[in-house]
Protein backbone atom coordinates (compact mmCIF):
# COMPACT_ATOMS: atom_id res chain seq x y z
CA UNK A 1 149.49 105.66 -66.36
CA UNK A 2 151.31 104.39 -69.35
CA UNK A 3 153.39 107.73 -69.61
CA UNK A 4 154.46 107.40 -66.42
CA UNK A 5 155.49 104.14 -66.38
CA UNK A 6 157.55 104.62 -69.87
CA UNK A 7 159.07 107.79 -68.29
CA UNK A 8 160.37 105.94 -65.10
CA UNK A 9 161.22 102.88 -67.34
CA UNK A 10 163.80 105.36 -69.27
CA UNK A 11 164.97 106.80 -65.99
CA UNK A 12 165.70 103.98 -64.60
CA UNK A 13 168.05 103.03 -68.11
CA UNK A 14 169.47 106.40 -68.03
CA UNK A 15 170.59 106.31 -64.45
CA UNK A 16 171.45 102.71 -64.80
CA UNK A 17 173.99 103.27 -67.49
CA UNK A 18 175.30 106.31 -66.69
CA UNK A 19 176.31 104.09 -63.23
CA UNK A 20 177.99 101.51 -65.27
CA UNK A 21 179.42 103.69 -67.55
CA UNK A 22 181.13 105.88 -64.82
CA UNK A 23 182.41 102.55 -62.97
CA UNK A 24 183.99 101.45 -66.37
CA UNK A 25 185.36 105.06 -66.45
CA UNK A 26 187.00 104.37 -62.76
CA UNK A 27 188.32 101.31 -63.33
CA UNK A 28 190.70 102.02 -66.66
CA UNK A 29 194.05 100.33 -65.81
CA UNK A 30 196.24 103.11 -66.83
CA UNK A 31 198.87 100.09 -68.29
CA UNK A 32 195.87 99.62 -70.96
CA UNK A 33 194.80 103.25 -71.56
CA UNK A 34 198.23 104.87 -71.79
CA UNK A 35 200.87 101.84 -72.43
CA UNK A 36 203.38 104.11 -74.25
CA UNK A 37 203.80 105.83 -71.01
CA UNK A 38 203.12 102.64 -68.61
CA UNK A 39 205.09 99.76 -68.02
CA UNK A 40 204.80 97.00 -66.00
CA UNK A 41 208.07 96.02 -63.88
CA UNK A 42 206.60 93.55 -61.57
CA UNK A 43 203.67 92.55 -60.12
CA UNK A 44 201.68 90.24 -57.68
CA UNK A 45 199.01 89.85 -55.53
CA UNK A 46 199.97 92.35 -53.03
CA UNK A 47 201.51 95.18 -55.13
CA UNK A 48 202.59 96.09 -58.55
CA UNK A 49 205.33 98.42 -59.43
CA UNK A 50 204.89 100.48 -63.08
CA UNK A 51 207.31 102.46 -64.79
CA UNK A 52 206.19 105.68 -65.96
CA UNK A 53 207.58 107.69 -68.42
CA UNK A 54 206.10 110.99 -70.46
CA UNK A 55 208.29 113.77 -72.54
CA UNK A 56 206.58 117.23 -72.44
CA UNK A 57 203.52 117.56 -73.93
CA UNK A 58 202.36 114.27 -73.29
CA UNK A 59 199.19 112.95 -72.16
CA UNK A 60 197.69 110.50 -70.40
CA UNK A 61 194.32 109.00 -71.12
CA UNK A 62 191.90 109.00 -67.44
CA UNK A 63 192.90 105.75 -65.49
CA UNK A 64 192.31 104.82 -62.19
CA UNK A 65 195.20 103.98 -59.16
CA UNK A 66 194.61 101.89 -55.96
CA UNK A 67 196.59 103.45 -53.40
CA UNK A 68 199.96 104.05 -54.20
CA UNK A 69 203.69 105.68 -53.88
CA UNK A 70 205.36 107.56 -56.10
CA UNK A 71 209.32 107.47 -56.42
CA UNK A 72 210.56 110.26 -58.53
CA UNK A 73 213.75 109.01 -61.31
CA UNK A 74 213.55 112.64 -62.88
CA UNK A 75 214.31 115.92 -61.67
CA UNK A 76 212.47 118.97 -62.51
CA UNK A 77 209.80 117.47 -64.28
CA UNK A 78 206.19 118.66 -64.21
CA UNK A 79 203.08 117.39 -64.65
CA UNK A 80 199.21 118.49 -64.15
CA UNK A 81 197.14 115.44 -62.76
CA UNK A 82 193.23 116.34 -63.37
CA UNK A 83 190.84 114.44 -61.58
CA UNK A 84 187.56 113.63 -62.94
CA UNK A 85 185.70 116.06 -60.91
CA UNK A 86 187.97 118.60 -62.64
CA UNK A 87 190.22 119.07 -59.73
CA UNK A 88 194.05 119.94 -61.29
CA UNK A 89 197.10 119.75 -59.44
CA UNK A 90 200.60 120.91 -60.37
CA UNK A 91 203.48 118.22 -59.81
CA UNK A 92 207.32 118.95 -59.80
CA UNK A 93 209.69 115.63 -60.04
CA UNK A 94 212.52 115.76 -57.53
CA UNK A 95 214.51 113.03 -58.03
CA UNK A 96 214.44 110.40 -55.13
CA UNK A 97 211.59 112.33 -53.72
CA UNK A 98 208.50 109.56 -52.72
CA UNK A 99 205.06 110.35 -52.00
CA UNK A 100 202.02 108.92 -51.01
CA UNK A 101 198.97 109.09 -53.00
CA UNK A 102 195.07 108.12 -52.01
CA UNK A 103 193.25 105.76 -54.66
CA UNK A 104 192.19 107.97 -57.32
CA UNK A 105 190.88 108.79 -60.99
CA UNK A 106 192.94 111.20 -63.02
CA UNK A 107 194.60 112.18 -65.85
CA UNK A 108 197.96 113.31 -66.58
CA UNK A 109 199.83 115.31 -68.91
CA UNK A 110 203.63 116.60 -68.71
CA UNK A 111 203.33 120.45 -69.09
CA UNK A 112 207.39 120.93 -68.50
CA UNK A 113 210.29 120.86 -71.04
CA UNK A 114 212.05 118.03 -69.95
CA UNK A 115 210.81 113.88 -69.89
CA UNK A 116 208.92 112.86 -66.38
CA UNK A 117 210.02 109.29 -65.36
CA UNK A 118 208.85 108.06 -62.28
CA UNK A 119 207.83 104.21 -60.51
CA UNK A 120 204.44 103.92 -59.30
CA UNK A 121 203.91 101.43 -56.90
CA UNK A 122 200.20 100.34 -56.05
CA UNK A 123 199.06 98.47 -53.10
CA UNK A 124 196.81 96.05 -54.00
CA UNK A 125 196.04 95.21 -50.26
């Protein structure tokens, strides 16, 4: 009885942090994880508009978005967003080109030869 009880007591830990640890993982402000590439322009309680820049080779650490709009600066860019399930998607830049983008986890990382630069604006509400 005492096995069992010390085997479901470690379960429970292991599934217990591996749930915290993959919220903390979800909710990386991408301003903290990658702030050579992030910039905050503005911001309150309904939205907040970043300025995102990367030159090729760059990458981004994983951060998380609400949802949010993209409006291209850069033409010709590309990027590869992976999300955490693995998932990669290709991205070319066309300059005053916006799209809309679901909450999501990802990373990013510039696989063209010329600088992305892009706003990001999240909806907070």
């Amino acid at each position: 009885m005492k096995k069992s009880a010390c085997r479901m007591m470690n379960i429970l830990f292991v599934t217990i942090t591996s749930i915290l640890a993959m919220k903390v993982a979800m909710a990386q402000d991408p301003v903290e994880v990658s702030p050579l590439n992030h910039t905050v322009l503005f911001e309150n309680d309904r939205v907040r508009v970043l300025d995102y820049h990367s030159n090729p080779g760059d990458k981004s650490l994983t951060h998380s978005h609400p949802d949010y709009l993209v409006y291209d600066l850069a033409d010709g860019y590309q990027v590869r967003l992976t999300s955490t399930d693995g998932t990669e998607k290709a991205i070319e830049g066309k300059a005053g080109s916006v799209t809309w983008h679901e909450a999501t986890t990802h990373a990013v990382e510039n696989i063209g030869t010329t600088n992305a630069h892009a706003l990001v604006i999240e909806l907070k509400k």
